[in-house]
Protein backbone atom coordinates (compact mmCIF):
# COMPACT_ATOMS: atom_id res chain seq x y z
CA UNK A 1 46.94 18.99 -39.74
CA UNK A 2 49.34 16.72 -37.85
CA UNK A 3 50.50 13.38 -39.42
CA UNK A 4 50.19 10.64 -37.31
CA UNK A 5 51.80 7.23 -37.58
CA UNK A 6 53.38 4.16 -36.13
CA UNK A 7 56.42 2.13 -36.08
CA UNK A 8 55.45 -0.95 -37.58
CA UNK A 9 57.36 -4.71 -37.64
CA UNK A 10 55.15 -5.72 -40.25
CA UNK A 11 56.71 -7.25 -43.27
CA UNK A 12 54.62 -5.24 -45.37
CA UNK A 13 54.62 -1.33 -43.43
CA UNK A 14 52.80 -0.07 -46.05
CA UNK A 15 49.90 -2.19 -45.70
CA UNK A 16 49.68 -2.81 -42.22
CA UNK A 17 49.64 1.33 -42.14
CA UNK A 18 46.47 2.08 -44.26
CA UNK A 19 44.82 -0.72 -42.22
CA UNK A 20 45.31 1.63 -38.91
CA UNK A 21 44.84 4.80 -41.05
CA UNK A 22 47.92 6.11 -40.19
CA UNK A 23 49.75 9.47 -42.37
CA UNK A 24 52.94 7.87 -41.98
CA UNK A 25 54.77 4.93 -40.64
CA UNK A 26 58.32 4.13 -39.63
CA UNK A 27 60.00 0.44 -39.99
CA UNK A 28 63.57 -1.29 -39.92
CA UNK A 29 64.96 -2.46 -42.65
CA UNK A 30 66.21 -5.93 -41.37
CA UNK A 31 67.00 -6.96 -37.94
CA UNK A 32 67.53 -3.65 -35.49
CA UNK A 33 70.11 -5.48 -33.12
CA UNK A 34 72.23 -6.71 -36.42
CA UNK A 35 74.87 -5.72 -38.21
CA UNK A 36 73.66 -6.86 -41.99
CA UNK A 37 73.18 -4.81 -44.96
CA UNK A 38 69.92 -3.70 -45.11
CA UNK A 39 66.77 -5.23 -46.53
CA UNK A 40 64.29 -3.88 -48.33
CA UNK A 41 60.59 -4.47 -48.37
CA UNK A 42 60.43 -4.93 -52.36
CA UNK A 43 61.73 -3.21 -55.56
CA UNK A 44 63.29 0.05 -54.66
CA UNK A 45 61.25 2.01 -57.51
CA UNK A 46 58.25 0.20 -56.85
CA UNK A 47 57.97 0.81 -53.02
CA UNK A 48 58.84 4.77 -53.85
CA UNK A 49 55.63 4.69 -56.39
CA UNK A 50 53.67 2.93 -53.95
CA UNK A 51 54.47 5.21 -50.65
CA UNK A 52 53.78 8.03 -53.05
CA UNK A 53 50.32 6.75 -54.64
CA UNK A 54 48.87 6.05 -50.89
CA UNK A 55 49.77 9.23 -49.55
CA UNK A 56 51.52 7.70 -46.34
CA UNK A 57 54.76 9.00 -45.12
CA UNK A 58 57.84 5.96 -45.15
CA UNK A 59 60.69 6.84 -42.02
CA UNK A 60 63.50 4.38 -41.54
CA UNK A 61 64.97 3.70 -38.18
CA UNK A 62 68.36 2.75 -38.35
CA UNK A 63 69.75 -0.46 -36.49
CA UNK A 64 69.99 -0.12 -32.63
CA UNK A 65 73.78 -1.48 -33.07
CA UNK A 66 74.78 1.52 -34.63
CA UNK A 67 76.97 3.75 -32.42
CA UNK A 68 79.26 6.24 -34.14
CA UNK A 69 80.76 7.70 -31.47
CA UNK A 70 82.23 4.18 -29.69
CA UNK A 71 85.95 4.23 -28.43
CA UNK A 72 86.29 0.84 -30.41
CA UNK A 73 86.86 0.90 -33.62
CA UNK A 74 85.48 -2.25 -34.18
CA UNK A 75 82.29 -0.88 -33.66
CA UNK A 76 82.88 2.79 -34.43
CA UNK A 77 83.88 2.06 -38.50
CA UNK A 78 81.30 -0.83 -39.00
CA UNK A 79 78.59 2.02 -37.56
CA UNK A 80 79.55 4.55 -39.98
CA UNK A 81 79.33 2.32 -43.02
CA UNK A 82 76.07 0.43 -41.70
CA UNK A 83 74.70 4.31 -41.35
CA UNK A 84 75.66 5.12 -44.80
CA UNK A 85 74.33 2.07 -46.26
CA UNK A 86 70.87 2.72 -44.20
CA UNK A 87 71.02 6.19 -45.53
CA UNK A 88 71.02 5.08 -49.20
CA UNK A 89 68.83 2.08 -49.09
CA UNK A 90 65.84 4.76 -47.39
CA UNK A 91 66.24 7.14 -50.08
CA UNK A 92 65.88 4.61 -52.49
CA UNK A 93 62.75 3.44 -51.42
CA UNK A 94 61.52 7.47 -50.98
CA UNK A 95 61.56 7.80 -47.15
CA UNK A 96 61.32 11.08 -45.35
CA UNK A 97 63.95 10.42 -43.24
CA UNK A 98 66.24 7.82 -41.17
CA UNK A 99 66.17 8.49 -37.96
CA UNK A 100 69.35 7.22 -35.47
CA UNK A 101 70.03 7.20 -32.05
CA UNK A 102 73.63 9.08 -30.87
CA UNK A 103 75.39 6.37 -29.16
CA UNK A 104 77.65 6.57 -26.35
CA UNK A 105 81.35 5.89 -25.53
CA UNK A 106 82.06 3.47 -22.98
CA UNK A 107 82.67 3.65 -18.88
CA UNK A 108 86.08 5.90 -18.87
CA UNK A 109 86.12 7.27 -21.81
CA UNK A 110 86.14 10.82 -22.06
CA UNK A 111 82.64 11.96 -23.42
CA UNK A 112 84.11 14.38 -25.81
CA UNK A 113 85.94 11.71 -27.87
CA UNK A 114 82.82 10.38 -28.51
CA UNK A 115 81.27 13.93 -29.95
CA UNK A 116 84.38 13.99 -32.21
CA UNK A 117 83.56 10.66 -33.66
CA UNK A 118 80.05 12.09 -33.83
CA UNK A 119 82.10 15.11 -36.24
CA UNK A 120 84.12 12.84 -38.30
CA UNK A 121 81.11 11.05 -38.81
CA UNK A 122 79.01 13.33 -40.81
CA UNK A 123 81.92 15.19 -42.79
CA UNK A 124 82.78 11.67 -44.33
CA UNK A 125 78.83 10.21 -44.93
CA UNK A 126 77.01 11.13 -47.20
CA UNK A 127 73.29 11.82 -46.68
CA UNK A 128 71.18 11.78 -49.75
CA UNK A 129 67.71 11.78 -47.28
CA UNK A 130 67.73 14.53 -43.86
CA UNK A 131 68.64 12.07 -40.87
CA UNK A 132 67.55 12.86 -37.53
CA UNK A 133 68.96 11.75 -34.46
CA UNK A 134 67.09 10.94 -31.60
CA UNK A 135 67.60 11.48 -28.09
CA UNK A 136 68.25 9.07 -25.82
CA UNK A 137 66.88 8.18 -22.16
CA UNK A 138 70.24 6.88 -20.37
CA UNK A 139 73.70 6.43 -19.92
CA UNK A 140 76.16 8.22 -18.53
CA UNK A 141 78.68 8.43 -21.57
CA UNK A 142 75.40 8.82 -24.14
CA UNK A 143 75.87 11.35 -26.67
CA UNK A 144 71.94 12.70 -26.72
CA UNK A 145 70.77 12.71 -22.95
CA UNK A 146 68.87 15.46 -22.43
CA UNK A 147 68.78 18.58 -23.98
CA UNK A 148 72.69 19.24 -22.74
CA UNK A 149 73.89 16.46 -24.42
CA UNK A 150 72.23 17.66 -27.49
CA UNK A 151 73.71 20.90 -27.49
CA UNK A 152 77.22 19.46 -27.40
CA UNK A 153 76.66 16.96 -30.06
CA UNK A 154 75.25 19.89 -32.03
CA UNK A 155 77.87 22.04 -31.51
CA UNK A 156 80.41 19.17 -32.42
CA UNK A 157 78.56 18.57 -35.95
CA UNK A 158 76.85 21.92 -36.94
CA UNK A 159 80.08 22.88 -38.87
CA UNK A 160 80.82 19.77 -40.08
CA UNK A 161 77.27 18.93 -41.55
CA UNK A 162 77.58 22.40 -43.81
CA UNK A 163 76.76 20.76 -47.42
CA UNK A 164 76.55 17.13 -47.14
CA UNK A 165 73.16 16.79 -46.28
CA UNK A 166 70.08 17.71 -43.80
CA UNK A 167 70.73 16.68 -40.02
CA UNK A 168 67.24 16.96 -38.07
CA UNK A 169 66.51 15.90 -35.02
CA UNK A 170 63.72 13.30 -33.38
CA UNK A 171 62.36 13.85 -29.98
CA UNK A 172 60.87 11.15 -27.64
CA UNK A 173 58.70 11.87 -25.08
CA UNK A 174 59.42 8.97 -23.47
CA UNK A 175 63.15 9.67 -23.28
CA UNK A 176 63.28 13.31 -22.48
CA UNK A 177 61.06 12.68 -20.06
CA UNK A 178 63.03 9.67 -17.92
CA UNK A 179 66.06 12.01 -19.01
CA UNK A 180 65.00 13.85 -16.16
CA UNK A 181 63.68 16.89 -18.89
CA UNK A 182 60.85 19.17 -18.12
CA UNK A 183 58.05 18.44 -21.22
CA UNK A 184 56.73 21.79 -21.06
CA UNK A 185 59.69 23.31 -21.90
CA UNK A 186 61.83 20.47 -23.80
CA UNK A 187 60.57 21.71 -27.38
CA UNK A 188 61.66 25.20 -26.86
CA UNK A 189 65.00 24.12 -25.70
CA UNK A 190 65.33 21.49 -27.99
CA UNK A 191 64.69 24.20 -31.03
CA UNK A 192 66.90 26.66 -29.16
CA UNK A 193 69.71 24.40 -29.94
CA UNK A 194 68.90 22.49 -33.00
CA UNK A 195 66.65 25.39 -34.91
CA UNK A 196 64.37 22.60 -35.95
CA UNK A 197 62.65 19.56 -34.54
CA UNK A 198 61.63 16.86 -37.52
CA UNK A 199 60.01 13.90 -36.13
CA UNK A 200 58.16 13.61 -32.57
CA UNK A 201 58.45 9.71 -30.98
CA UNK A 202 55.06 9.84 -29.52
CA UNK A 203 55.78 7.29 -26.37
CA UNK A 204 54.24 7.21 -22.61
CA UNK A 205 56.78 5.95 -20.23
CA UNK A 206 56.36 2.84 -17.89
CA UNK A 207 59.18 4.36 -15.57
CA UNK A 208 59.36 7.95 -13.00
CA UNK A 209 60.70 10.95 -14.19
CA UNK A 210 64.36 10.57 -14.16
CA UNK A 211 64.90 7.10 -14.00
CA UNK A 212 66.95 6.75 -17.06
CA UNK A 213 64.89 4.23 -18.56
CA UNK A 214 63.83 3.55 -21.64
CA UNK A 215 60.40 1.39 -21.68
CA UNK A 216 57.74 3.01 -23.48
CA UNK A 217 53.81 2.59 -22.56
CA UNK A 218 50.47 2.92 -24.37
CA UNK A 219 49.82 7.30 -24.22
CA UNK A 220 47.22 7.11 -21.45
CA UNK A 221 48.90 4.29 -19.77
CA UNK A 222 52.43 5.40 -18.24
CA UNK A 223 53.96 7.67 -15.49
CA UNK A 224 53.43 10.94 -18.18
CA UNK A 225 50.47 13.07 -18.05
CA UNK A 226 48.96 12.43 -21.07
CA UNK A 227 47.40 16.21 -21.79
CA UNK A 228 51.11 16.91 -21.66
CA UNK A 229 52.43 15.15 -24.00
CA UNK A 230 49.32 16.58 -26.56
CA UNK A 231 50.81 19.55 -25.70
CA UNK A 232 54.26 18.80 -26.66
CA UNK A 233 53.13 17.37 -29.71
CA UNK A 234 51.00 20.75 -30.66
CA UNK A 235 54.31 22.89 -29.69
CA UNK A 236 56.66 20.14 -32.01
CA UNK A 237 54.57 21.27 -35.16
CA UNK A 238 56.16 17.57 -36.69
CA UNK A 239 55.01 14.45 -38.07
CA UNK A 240 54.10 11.82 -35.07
CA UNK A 241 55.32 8.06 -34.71
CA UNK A 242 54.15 6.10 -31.69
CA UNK A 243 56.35 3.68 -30.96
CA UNK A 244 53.60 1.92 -28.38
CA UNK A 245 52.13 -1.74 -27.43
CA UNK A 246 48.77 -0.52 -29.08
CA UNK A 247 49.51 2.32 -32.10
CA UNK A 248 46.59 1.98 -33.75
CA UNK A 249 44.50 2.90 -30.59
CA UNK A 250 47.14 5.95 -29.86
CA UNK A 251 46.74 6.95 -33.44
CA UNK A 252 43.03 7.29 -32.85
CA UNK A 253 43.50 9.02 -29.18
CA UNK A 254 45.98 11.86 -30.47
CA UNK A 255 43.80 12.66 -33.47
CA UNK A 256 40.91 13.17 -31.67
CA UNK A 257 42.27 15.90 -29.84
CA UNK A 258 45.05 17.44 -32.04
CA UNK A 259 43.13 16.71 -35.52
């Protein structure tokens, strides 16, 4: 059966998460648009024994500041030790996974500089816990638009990942789909390039098909057809997070018709 959670802001994720029911749940740990160490929701060993004894599923999403492939090093070097220290405070507490978006490099840059940050990256971090990165709806010098920009940052990393740790990937509806990416093919092309798909980000989208935008919506609410994205979920085969105004409710929708 499919696992089906939510991200949660909830001090206590746990909790909040076997009030909705939900198999797993995903949470920051701190603030997502700052640059401190990370913070974590009690005793390392005890919120391992507790995730374990309830049976639900801990994922960690990394800071939105993060962006290993920036131009400036002032935000490049800070990224990679923010994403190692988010690595290691998730496994401690027993989480699947932390999940990260791929960044971008800046107006003028040349894309590929950024991909080679992307390299250097994950030969010198260590990953004691698989971490997936996520695609991303926007941007111009983004690293995961679309399943094209995927394929380069895998090619740039594949190598370089060889021993130090699992690198998955997340896919969001919501952004492949304002990426301008056809849903009822995305997961095929997605594992055609990555081998594997980890985590689905189970979002609607309040914005067309192509816009670029990232501003997710309730499942039956946005501009997606919500039969499709049961179906991409059902072709993922992965653990589901919505990341919606109402996840309880979604949580309840999907399981009624994927089980």
């Amino acid at each position: 059966m499919t696992r089906i959670g939510a991200h949660l802001h909830e001090s206590d994720p746990l909790a909040q998460a076997q009030a909705l029911g939900a198999d797993a749940v995903q949470f920051f740990l701190g603030d997502p648009q700052g640059w401190q160490a990370p913070v974590l929701p009690g005793e390392p060993a005890e919120v391992r024994r507790a995730f374990e004894e309830s049976g639900v599923d801990a994922y960690v999403h990394a800071p939105y500041v993060i962006n290993v492939a920036s131009p400036n090093n002032r935000i490049r070097i800070p990224s990679r030790k923010l994403l190692e220290q988010q690595l290691n405070a998730a496994a401690a507490i027993g989480a699947k996974a932390l999940i990260v978006h791929g960044g971008h490099v800046t107006a003028g840059a040349d894309p590929q500089d950024g991909y080679d940050s992307w390299r250097k990256a994950v030969q010198r971090i260590d990953r004691p816990l698989p971490m997936l990165i996520e695609n991303t709806a926007g941007g111009d010098g983004a690293m995961a638009r679309g399943v094209d920009g995927v394929a380069r940052l895998w090619e740039a990393i594949e190598a370089a990942a060889a021993g130090g740790g699992e690198i998955g990937f997340c896919l969001d509806t919501c952004h492949a789909f304002t990426s301008g990416e056809d849903l009822s093919t995305v997961v095929d092309r997605v594992k055609a390039v990555t081998g594997r798909i980890d985590l689905v980000h189970c979002n609607n989208s309040r914005d067309p098909f192509g816009s670029g935008r990232d501003r997710h919506a309730g499942i039956e609410d946005g501009e997606i057809d919500p039969a499709q994205i049961v179906d991409v979920v059902r072709a993922a085969g992965a653990t589901v997070i919505c990341e919606t105004p109402d996840p309880g409710a979604d949580i309840r929708w999907l399981r009624a018709r994927i089980g």
